[in-house]
Structure formats: structure tokens, C-alpha cells
C-alpha atoms as a PDB file:
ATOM      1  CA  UNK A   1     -60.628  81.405  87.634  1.00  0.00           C
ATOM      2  CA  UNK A   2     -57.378  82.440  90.141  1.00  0.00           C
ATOM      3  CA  UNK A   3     -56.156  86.132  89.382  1.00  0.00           C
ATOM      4  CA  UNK A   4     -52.487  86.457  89.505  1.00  0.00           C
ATOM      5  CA  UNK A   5     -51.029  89.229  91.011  1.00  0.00           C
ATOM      6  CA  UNK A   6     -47.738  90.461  90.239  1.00  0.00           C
ATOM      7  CA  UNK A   7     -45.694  91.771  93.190  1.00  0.00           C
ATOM      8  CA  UNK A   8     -43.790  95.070  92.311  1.00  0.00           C
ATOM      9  CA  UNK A   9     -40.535  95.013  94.297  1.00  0.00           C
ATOM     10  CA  UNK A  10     -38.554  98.257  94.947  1.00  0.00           C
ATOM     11  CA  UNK A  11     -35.342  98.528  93.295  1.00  0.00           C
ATOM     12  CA  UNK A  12     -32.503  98.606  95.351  1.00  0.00           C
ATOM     13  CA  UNK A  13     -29.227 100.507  93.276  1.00  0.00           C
ATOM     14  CA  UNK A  14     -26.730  98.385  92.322  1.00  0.00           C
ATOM     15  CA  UNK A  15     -23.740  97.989  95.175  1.00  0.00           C
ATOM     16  CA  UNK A  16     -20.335  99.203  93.700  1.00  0.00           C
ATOM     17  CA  UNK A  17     -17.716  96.814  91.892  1.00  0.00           C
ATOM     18  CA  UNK A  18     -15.532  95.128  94.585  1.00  0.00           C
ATOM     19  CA  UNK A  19     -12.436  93.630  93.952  1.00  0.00           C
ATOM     20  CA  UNK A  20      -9.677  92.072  95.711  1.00  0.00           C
ATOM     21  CA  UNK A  21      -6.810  93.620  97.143  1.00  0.00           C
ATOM     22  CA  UNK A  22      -5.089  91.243  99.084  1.00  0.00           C
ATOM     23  CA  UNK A  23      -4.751  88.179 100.822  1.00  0.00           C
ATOM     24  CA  UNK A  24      -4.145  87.027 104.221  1.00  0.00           C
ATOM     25  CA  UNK A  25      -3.151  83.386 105.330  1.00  0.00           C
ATOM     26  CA  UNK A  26      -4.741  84.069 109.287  1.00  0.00           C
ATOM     27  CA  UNK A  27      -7.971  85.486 110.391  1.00  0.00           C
ATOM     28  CA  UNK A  28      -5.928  87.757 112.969  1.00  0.00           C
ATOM     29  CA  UNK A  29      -3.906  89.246 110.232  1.00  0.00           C
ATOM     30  CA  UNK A  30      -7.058  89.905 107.628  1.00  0.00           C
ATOM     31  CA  UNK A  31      -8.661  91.930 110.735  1.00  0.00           C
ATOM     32  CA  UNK A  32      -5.516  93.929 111.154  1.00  0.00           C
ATOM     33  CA  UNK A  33      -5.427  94.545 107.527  1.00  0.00           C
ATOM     34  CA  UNK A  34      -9.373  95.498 107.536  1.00  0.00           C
ATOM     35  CA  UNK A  35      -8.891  97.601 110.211  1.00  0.00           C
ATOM     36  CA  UNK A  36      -5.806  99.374 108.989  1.00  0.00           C
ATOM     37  CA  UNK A  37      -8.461 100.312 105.634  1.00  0.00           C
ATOM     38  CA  UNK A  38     -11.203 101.273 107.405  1.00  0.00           C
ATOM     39  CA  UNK A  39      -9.591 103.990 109.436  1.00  0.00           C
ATOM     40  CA  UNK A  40      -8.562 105.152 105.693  1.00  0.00           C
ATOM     41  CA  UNK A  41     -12.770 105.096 104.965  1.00  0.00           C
ATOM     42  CA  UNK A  42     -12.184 102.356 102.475  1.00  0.00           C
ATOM     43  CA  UNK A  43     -15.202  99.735 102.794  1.00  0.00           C
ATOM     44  CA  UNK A  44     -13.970  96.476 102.722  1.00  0.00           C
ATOM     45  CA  UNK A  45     -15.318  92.976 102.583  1.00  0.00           C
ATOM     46  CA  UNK A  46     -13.141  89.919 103.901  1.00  0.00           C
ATOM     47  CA  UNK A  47     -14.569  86.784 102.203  1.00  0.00           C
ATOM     48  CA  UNK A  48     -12.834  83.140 102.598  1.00  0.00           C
ATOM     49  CA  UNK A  49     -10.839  82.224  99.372  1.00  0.00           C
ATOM     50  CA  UNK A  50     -10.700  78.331  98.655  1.00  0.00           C
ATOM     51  CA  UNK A  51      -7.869  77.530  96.385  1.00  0.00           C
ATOM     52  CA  UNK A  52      -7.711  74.190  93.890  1.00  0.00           C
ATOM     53  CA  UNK A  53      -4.352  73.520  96.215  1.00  0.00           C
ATOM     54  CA  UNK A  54      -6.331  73.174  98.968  1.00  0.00           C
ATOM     55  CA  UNK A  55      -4.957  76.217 100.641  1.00  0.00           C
ATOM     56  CA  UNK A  56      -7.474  78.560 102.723  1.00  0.00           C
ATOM     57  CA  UNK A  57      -6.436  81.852 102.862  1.00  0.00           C
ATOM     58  CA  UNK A  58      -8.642  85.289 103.262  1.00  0.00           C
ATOM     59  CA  UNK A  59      -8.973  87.696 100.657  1.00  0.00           C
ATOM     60  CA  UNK A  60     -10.427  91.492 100.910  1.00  0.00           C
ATOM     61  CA  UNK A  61     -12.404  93.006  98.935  1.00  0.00           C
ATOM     62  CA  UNK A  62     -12.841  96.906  97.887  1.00  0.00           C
ATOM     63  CA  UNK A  63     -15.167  98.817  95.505  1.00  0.00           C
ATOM     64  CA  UNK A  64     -12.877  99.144  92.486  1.00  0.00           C
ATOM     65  CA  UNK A  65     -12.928 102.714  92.689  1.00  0.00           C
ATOM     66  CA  UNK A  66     -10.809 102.769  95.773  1.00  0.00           C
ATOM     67  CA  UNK A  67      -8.748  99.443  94.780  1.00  0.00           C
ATOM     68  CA  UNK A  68      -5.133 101.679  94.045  1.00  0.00           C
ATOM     69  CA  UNK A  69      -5.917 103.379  97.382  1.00  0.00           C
ATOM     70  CA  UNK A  70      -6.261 100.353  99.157  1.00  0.00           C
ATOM     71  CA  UNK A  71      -2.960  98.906  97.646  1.00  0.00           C
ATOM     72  CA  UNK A  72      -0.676 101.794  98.283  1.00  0.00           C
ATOM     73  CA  UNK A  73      -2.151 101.916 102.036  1.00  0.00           C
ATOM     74  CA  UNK A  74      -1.217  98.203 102.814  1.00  0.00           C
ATOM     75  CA  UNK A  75       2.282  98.201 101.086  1.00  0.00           C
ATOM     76  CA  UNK A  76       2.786 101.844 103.027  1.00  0.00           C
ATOM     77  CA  UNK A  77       2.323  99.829 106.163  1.00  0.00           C
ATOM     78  CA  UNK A  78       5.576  98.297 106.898  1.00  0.00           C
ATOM     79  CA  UNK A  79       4.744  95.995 109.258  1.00  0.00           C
ATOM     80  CA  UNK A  80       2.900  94.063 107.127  1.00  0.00           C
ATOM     81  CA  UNK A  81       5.512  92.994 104.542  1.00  0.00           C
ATOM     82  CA  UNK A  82       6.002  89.185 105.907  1.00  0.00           C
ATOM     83  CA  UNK A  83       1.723  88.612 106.392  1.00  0.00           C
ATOM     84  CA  UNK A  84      -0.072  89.896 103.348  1.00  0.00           C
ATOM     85  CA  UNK A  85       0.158  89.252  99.306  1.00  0.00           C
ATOM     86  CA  UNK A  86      -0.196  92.561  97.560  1.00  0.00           C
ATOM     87  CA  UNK A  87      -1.639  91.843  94.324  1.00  0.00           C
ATOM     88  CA  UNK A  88      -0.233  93.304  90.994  1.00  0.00           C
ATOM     89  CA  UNK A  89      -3.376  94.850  90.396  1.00  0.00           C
ATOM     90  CA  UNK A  90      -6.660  94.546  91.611  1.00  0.00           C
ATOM     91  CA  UNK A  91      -8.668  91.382  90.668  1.00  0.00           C
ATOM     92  CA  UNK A  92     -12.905  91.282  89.886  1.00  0.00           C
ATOM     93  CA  UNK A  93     -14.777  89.355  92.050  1.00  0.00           C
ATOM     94  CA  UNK A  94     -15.693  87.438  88.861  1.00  0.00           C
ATOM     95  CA  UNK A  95     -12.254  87.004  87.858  1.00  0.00           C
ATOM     96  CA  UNK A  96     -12.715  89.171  84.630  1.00  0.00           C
ATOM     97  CA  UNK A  97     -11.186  92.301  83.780  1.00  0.00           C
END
């Protein structure tokens, strides 16, 4: 008769809450806009956002803790008015509040 052997696996904490903070419509633009956070220490994720329109645009992501940060430092940048679509608030990664 086989033994089975159960592999324990060390638990790894759970990675903060990220939500999105904005969008950008170019690669170049959601670099700037990456950059511009992480001199601020905000961690950020950019992640490709597919839209049912067919549009491709780039979205980044912070831990929701430092979403309001994150906001007020890309609307403080003025140069960025015409390339980037603050969002009202920031949105879940699953869509949910």
C-alpha cells in the first residue's frame, strides 16, 4: 500500500489590497506616471486594462492604503492633465467596494 505524504507549504502573508488609480492610453505616459509615484514611495503595479469597447489602455494599481495619496499626487502634477484619467475614487481590483 502507497503512503501519502502531505507537503506542508510555508505561508506567505497576504500582499496588501491594490486598487486602481488611474489610467493611461500610452505605455510612455503610464511609466511617467509610475515613476512620478514611486519617487513619492508609493508601490505601484501597471497592469494592461482590456475594455468591452475594444479600447487598450493601462491602468495602475496601489495598495488601497495609499490610493488618496496616489490621487492627489497625479492631479498635483500639472503636466499631466491632457494624458491621464483620475478616477473619482479608487476602484478594487475585483471591481467591488
Amino acid at each position: 500500500m502507497h503512503r501519502q505524504t502531505n507537503k506542508v507549504c510555508p505561508m506567505r502573508p497576504a500582499g496588501p489590497e491594490l486598487v486602481m488609480v488611474a489610467l493611461a492610453e500610452e505605455a510612455s505616459f503610464a511609466q511617467h506616471f509610475e515613476k512620478i509615484l514611486r519617487r513619492d514611495n508609493i508601490p505601484v503595479k501597471v497592469r494592461n486594462q482590456d475594455e468591452p469597447a475594444g479600447r487598450f489602455r493601462i491602468g495602475l494599481w496601489v495598495p488601497r492604503t495609499l490610493a488618496e495619496r496616489a490621487i492627489r499626487l497625479l492631479q498635483s502634477e500639472n503636466a499631466l492633465d491632457g494624458f491621464y484619467e483620475a478616477l473619482s475614487g479608487p476602484t478594487p481590483i475585483d471591481g467591488s467596494d
